[in-house]
N, C-alpha and C. Protein backbone atom coordinates (compact mmCIF):
# COMPACT_ATOMS: atom_id res chain seq x y z
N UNK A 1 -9.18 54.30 -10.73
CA UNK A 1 -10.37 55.09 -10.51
C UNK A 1 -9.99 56.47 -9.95
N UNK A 2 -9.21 56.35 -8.99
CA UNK A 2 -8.27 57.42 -8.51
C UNK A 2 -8.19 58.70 -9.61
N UNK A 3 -7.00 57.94 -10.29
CA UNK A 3 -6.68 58.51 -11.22
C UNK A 3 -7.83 59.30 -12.33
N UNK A 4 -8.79 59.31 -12.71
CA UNK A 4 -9.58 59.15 -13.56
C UNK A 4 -10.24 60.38 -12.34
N UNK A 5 -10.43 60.58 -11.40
CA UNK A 5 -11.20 61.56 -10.89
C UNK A 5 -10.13 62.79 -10.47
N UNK A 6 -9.11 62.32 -10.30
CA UNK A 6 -8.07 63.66 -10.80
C UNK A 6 -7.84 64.14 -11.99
N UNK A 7 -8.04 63.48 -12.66
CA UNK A 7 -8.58 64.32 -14.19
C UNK A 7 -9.66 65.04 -14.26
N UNK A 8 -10.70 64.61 -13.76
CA UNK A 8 -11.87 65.48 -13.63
C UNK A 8 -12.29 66.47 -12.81
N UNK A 9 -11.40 66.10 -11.63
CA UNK A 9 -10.87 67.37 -10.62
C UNK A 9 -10.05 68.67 -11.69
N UNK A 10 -9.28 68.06 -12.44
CA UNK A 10 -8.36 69.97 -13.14
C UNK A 10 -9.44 69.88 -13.93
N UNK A 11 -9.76 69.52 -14.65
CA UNK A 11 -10.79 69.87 -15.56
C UNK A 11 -11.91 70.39 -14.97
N UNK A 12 -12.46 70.01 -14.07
CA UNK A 12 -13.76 71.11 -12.87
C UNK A 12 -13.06 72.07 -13.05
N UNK A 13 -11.47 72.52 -12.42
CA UNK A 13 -10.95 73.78 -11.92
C UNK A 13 -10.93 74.64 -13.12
N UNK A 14 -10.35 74.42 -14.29
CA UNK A 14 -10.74 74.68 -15.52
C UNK A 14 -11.84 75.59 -15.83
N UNK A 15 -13.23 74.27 -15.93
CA UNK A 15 -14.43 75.45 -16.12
C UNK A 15 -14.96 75.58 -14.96
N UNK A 16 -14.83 75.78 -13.58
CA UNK A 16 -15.59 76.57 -12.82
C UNK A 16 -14.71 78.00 -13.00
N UNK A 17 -13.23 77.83 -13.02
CA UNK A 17 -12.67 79.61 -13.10
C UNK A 17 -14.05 80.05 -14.55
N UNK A 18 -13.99 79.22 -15.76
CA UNK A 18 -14.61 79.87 -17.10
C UNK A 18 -15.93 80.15 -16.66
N UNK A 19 -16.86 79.57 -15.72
CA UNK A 19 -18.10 79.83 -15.76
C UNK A 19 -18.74 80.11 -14.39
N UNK A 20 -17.53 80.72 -13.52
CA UNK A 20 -18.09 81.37 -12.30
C UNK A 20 -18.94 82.28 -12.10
N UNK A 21 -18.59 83.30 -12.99
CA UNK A 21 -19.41 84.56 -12.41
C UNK A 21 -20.90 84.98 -13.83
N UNK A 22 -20.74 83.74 -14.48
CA UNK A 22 -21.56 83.81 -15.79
C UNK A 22 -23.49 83.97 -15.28
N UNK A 23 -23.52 82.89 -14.44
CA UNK A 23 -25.10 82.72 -14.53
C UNK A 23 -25.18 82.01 -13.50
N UNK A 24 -26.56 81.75 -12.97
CA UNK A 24 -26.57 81.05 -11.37
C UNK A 24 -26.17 79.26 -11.88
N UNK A 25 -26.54 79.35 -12.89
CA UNK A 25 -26.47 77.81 -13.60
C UNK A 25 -24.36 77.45 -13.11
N UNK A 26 -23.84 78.77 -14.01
CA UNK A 26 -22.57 78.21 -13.99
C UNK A 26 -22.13 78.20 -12.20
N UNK A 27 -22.54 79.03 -11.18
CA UNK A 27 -22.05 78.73 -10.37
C UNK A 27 -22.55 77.44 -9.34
N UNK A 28 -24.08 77.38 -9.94
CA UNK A 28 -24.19 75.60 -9.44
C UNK A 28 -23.36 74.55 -10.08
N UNK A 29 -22.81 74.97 -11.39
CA UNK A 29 -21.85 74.00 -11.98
C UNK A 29 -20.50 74.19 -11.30
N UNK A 30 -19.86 75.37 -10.83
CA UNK A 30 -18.92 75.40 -10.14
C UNK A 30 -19.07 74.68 -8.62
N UNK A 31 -19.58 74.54 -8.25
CA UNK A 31 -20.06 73.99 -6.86
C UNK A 31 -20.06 72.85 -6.82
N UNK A 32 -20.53 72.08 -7.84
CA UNK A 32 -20.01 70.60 -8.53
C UNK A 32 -19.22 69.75 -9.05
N UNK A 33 -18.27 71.15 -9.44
CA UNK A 33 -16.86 70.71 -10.00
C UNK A 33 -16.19 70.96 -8.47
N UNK A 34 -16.32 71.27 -7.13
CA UNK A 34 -15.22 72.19 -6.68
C UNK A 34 -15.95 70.64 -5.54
N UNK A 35 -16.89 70.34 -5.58
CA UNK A 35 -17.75 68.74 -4.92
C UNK A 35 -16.67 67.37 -5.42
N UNK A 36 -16.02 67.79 -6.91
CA UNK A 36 -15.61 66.50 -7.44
C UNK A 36 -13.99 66.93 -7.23
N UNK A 37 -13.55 67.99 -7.09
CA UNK A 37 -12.23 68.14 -6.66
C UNK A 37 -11.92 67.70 -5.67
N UNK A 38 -13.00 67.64 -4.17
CA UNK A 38 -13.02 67.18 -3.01
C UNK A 38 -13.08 65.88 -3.01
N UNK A 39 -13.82 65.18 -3.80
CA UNK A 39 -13.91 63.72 -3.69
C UNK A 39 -12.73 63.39 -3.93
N UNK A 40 -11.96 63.73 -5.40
CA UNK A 40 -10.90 63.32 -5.95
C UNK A 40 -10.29 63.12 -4.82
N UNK A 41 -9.45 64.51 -4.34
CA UNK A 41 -8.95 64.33 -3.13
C UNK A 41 -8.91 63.28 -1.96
N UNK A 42 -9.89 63.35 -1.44
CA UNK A 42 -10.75 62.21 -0.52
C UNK A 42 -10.17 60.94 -0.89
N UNK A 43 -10.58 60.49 -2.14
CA UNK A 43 -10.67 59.23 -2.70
C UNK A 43 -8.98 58.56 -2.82
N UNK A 44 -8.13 60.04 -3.15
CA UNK A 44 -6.44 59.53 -3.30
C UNK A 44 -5.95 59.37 -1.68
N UNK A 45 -6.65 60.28 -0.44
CA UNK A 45 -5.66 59.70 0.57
C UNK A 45 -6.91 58.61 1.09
N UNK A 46 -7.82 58.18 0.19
CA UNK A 46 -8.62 56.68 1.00
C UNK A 46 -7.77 55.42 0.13
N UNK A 47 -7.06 56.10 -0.97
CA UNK A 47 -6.41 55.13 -2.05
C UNK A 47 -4.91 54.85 -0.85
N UNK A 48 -4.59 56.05 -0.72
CA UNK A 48 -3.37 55.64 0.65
C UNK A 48 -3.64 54.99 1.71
N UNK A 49 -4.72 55.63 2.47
CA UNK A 49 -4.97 54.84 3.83
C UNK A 49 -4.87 52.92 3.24
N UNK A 50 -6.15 52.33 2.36
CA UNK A 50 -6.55 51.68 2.39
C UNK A 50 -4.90 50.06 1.68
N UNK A 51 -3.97 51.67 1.14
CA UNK A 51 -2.87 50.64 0.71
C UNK A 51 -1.68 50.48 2.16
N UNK A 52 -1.71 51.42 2.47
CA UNK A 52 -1.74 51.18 3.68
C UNK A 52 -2.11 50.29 4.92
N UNK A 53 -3.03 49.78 4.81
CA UNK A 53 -3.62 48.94 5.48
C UNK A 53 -3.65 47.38 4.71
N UNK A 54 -3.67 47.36 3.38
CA UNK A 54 -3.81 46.87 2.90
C UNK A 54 -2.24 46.20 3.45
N UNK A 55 -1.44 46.41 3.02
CA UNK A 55 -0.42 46.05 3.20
C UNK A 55 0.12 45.57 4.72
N UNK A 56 -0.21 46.11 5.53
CA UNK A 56 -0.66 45.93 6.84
C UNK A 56 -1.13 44.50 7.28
N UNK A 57 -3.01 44.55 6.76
CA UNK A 57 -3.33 43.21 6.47
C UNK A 57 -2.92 42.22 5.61
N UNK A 58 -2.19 42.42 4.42
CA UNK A 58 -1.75 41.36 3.86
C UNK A 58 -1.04 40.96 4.59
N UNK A 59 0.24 41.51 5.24
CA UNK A 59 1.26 40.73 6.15
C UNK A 59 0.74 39.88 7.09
N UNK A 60 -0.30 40.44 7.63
CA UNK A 60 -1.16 39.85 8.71
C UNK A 60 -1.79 38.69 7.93
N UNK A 61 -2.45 38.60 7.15
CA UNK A 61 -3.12 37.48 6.67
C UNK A 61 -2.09 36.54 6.08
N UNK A 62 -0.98 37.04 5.40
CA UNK A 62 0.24 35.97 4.95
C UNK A 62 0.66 35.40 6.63
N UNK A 63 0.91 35.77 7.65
CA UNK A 63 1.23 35.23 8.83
C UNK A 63 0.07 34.20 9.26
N UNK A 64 -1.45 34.59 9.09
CA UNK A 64 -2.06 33.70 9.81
C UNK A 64 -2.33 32.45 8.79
N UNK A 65 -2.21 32.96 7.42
CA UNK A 65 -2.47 31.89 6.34
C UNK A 65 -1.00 30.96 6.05
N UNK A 66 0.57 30.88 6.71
CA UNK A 66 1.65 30.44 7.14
C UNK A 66 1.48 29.76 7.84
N UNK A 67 0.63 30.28 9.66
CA UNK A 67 0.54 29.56 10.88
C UNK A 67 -0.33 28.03 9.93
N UNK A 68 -1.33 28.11 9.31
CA UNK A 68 -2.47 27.38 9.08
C UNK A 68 -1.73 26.73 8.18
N UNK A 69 -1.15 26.94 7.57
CA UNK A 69 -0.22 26.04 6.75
C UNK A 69 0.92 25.23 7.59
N UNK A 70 1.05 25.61 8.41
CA UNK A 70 2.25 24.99 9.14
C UNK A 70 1.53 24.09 9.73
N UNK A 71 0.59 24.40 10.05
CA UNK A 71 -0.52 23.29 11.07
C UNK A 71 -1.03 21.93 9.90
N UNK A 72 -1.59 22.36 9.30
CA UNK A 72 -1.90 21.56 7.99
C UNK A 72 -0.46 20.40 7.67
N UNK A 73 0.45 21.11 7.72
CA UNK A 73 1.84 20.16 7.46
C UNK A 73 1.97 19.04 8.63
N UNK A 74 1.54 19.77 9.19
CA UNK A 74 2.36 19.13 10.95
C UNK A 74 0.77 18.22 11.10
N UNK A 75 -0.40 18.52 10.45
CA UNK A 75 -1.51 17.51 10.58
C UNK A 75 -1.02 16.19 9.76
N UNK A 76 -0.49 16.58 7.93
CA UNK A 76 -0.22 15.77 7.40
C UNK A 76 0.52 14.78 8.15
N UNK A 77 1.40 15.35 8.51
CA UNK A 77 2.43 14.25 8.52
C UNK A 77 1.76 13.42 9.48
N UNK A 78 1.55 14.13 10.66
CA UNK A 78 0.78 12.93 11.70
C UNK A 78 -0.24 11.61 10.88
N UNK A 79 -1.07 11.98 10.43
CA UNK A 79 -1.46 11.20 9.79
C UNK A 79 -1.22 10.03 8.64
N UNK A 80 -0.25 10.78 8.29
CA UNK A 80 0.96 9.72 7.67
C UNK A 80 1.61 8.89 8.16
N UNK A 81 2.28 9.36 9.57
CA UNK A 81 2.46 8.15 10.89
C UNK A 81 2.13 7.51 11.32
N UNK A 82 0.39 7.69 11.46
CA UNK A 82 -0.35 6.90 11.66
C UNK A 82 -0.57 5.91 10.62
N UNK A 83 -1.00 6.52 9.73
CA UNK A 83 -1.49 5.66 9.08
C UNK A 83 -0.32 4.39 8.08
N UNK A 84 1.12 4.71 8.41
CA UNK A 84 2.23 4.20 8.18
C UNK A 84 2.13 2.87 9.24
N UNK A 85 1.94 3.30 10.01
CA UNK A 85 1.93 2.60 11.34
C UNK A 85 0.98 1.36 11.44
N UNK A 86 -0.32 2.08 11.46
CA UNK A 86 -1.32 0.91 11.19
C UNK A 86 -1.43 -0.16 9.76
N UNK A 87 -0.69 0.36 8.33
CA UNK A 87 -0.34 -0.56 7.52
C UNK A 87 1.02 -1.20 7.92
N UNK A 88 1.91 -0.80 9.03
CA UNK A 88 2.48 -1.74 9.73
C UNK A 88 2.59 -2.81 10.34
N UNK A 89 1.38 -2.62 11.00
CA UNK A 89 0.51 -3.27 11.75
C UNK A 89 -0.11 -4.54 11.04
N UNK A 90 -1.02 -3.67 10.43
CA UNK A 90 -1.30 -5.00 9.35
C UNK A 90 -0.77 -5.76 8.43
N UNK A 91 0.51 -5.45 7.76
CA UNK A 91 1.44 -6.29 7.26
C UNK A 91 1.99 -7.14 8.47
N UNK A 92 2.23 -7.18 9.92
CA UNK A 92 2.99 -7.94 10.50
C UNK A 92 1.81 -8.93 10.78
N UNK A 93 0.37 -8.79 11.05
CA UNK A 93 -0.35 -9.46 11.09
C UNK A 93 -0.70 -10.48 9.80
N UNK A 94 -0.73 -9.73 8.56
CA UNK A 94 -0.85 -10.72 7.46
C UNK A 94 0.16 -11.56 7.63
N UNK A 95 1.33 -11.34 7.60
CA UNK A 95 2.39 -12.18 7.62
C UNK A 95 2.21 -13.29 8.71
N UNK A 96 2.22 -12.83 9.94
CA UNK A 96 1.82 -13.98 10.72
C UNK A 96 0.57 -15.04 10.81
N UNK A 97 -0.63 -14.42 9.99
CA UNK A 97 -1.48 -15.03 9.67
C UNK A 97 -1.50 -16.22 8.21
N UNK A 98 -0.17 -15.46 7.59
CA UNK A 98 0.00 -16.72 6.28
C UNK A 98 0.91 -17.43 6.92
N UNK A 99 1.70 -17.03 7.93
CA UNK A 99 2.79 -18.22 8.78
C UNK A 99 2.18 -19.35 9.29
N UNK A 100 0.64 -18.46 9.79
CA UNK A 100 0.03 -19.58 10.87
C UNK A 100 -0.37 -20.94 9.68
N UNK A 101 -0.91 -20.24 8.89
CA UNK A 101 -1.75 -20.94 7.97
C UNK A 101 -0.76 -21.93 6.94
N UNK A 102 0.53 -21.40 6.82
CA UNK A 102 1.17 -22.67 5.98
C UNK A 102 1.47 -23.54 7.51
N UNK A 103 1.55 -23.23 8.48
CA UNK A 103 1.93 -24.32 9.49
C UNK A 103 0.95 -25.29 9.54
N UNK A 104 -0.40 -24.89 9.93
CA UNK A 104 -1.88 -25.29 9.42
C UNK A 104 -2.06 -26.42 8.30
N UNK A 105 -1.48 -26.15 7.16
CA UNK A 105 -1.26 -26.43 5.75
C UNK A 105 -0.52 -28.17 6.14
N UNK A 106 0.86 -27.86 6.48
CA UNK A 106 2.06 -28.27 6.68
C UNK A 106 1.16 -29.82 7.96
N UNK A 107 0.70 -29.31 8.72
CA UNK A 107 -0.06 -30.38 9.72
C UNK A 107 -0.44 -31.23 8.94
N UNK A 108 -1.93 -30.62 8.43
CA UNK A 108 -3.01 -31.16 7.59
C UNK A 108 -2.15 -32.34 6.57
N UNK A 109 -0.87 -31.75 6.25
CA UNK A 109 -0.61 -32.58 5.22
C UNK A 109 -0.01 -33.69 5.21
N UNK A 110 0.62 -33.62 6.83
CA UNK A 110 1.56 -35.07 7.14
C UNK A 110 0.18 -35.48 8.10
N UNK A 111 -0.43 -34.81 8.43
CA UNK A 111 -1.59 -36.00 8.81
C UNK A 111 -2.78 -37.38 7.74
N UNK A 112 -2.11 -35.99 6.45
CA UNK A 112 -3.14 -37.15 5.50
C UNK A 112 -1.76 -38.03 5.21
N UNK A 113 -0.58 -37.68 5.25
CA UNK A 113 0.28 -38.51 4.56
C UNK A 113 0.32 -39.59 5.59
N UNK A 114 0.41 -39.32 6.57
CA UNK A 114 0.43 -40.45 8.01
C UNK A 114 -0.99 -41.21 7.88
N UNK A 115 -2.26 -40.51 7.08
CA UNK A 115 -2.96 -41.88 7.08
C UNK A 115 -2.83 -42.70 5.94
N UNK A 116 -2.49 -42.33 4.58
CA UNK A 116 -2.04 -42.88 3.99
C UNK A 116 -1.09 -43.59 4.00
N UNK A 117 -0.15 -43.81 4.88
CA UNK A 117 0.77 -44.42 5.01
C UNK A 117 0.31 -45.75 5.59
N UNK A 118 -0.06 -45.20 6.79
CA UNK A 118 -0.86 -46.31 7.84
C UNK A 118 -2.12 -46.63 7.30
N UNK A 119 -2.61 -46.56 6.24
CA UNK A 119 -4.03 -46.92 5.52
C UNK A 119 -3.29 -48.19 4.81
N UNK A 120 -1.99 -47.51 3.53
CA UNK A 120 -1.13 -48.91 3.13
C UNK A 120 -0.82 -49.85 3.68
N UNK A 121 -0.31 -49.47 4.87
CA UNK A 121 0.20 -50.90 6.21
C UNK A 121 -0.59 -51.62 6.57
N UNK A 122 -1.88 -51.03 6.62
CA UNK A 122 -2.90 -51.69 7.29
C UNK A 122 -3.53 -52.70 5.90
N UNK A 123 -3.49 -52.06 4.80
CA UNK A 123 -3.70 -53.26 3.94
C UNK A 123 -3.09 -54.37 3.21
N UNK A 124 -1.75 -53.85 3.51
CA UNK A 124 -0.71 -54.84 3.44
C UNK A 124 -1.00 -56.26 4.50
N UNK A 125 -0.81 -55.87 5.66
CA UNK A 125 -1.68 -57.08 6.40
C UNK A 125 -2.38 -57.37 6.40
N UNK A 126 -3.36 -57.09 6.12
CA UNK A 126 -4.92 -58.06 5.60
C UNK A 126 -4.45 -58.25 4.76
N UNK A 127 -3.81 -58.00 3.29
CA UNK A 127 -3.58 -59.31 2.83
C UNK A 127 -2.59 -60.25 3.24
N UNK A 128 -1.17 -59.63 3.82
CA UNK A 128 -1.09 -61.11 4.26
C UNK A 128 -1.72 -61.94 5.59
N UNK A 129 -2.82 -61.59 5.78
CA UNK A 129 -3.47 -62.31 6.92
C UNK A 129 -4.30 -63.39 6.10
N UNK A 130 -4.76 -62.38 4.63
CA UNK A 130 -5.79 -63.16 3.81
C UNK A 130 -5.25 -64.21 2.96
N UNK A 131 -3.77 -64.36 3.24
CA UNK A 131 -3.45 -65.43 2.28
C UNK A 131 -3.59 -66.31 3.09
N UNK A 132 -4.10 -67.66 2.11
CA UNK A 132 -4.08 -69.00 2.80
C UNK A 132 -2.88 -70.17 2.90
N UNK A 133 -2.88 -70.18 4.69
CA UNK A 133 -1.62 -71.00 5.05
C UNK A 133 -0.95 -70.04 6.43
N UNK A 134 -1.22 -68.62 6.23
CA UNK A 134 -0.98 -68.12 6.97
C UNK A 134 -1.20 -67.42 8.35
N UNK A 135 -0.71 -67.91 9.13
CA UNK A 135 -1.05 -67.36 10.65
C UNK A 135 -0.10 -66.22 11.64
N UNK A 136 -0.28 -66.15 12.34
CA UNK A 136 0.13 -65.17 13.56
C UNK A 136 1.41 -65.70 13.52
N UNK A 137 1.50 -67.21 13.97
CA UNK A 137 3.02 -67.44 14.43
C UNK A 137 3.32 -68.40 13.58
N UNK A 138 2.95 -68.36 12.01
CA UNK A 138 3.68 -68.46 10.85
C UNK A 138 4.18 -66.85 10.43
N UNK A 139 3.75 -65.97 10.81
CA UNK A 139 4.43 -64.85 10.02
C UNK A 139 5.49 -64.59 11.14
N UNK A 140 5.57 -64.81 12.51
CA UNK A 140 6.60 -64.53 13.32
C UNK A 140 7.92 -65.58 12.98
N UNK A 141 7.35 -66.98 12.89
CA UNK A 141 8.53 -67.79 12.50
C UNK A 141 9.75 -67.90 11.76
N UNK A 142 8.87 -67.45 10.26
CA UNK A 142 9.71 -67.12 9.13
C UNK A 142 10.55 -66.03 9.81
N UNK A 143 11.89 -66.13 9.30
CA UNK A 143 12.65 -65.43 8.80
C UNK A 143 14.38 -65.67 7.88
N UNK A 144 14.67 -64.45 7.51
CA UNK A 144 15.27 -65.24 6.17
C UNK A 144 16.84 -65.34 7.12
N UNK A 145 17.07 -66.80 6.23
CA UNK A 145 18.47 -67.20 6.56
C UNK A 145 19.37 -67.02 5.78
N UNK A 146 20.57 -67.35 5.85
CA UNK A 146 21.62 -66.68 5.09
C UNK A 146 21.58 -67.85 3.74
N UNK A 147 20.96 -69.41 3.65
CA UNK A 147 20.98 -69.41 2.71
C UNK A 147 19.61 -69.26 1.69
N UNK A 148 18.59 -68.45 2.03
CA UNK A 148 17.48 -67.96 1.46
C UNK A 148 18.01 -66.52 0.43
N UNK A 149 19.60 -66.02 1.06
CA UNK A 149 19.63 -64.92 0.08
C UNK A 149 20.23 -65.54 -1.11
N UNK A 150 19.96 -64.80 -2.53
CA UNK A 150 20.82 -65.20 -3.53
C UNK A 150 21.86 -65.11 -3.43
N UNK A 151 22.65 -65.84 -3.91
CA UNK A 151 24.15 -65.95 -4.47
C UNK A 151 24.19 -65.33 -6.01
N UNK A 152 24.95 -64.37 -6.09
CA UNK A 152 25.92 -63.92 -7.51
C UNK A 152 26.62 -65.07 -8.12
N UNK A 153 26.38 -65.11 -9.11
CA UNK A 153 26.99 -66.34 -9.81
C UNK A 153 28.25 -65.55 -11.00
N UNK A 154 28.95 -66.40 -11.23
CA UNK A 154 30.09 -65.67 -11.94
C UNK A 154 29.56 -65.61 -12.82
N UNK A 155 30.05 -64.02 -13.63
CA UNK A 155 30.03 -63.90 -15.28
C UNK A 155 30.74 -64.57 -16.01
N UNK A 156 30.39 -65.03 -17.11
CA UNK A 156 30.51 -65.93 -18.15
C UNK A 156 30.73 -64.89 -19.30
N UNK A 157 32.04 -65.14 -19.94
CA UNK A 157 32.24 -64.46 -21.35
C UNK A 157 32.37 -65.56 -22.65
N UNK A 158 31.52 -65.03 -23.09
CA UNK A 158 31.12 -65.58 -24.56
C UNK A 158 32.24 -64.61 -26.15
N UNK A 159 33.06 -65.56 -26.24
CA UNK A 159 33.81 -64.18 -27.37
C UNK A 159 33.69 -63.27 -26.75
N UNK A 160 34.58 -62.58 -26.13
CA UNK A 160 34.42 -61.27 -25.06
C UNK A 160 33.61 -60.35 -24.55
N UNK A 161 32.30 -61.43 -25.22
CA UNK A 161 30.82 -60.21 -24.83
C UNK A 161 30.60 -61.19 -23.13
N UNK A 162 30.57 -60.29 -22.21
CA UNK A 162 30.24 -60.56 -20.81
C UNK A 162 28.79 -61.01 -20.72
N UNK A 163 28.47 -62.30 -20.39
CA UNK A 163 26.75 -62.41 -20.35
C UNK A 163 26.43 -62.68 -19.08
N UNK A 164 25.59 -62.27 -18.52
CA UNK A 164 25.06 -62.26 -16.87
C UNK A 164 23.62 -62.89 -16.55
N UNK A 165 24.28 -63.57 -15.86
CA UNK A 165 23.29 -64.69 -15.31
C UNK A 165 22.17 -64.44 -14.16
N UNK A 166 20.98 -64.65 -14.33
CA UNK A 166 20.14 -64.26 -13.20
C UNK A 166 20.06 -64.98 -12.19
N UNK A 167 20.46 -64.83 -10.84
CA UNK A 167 20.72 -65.74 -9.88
C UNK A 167 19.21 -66.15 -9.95
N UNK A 168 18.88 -67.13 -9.67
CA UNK A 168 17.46 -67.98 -8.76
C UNK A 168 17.53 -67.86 -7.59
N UNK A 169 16.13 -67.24 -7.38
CA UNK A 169 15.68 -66.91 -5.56
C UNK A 169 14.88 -67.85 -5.55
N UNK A 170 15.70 -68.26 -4.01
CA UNK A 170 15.27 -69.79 -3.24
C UNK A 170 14.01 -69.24 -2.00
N UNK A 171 12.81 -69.05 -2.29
CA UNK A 171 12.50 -68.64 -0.86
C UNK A 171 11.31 -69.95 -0.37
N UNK A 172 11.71 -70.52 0.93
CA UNK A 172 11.18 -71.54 1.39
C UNK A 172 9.85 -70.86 2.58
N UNK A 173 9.01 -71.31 2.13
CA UNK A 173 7.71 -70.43 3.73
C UNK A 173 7.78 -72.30 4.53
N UNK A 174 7.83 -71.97 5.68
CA UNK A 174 7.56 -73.64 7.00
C UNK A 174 6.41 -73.17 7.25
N UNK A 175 5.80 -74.37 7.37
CA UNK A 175 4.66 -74.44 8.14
C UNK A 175 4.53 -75.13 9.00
């Protein structure tokens, strides 16, 4: 823009010398051109001052728009710590909360196996309570003697094929 009114500044100087002393017209036109030489002027050291300053404030605004950036960084990260921290947090808690819970698990499960176990035992004796013949101190009495266990009986070869004999179990109940 500058530029563009220093053109029109020599060009005023131009025709106000051509139409100074012509007519009252040309010297109100000279008075107008010699108005736009001044601006020109004006306008190139407001084009300096303002680069001037300009430059001035840019440094200034690159420094405070740096500080605010540095702050912004130094916010990030905090918050990244934090929030590093508290999914820390909560991973050591999940973890201990699926620890608790297979232990939980792990109880529950030898407690059903322990009643099942002791559910079998317990019906194992009723029936043998429910068989008939049997009492308290018939089931204490019995017990097995050495000749109640089987005996192995020798193998027998037939034409060299080995044939095996099923011992017979002797078991005697007293009453």
């Amino acid at each position: 823009m500058t530029d563009h009114l220093q053109a029109l500044a020599i060009q005023a100087d131009v025709l106000s010398v051509k139409y100074e002393l012509e007519s009252d017209r040309g010297r109100e036109l000279t008075w107008l051109f010699k108005k736009v030489k001044a601006l020109s002027i004006r306008a190139r050291l407001d084009r300096i001052i303002v680069t001037l300053e300009h430059h001035y404030y840019a440094r200034r605004k690159a420094k405070v728009m740096d500080q605010r950036f540095e702050k912004l960084e130094q916010m990030q990260k905090e918050v990244q710590d934090r929030l590093q921290a508290q999914m820390q947090e909560q991973l050591t808690k999940v973890q201990q909360d699926m620890k608790d819970q297979m232990l939980e698990s792990q109880k529950s499960m030898m407690n059903q196996l322990t009643q099942l176990l002791l559910g079998g035992q317990k019906k194992k004796e009723r029936a043998l309570w429910s068989t008939p013949g049997m009492t308290v101190k018939t089931l204490s009495i019995h017990r097995v003697s050495p000749r109640q266990i089987p005996q192995r009986s020798p193998m027998h070869t037939h034409l060299g094929c080995p044939s095996i004999s099923v011992p017979s179990i002797k078991l005697a109940f007293q009453r």
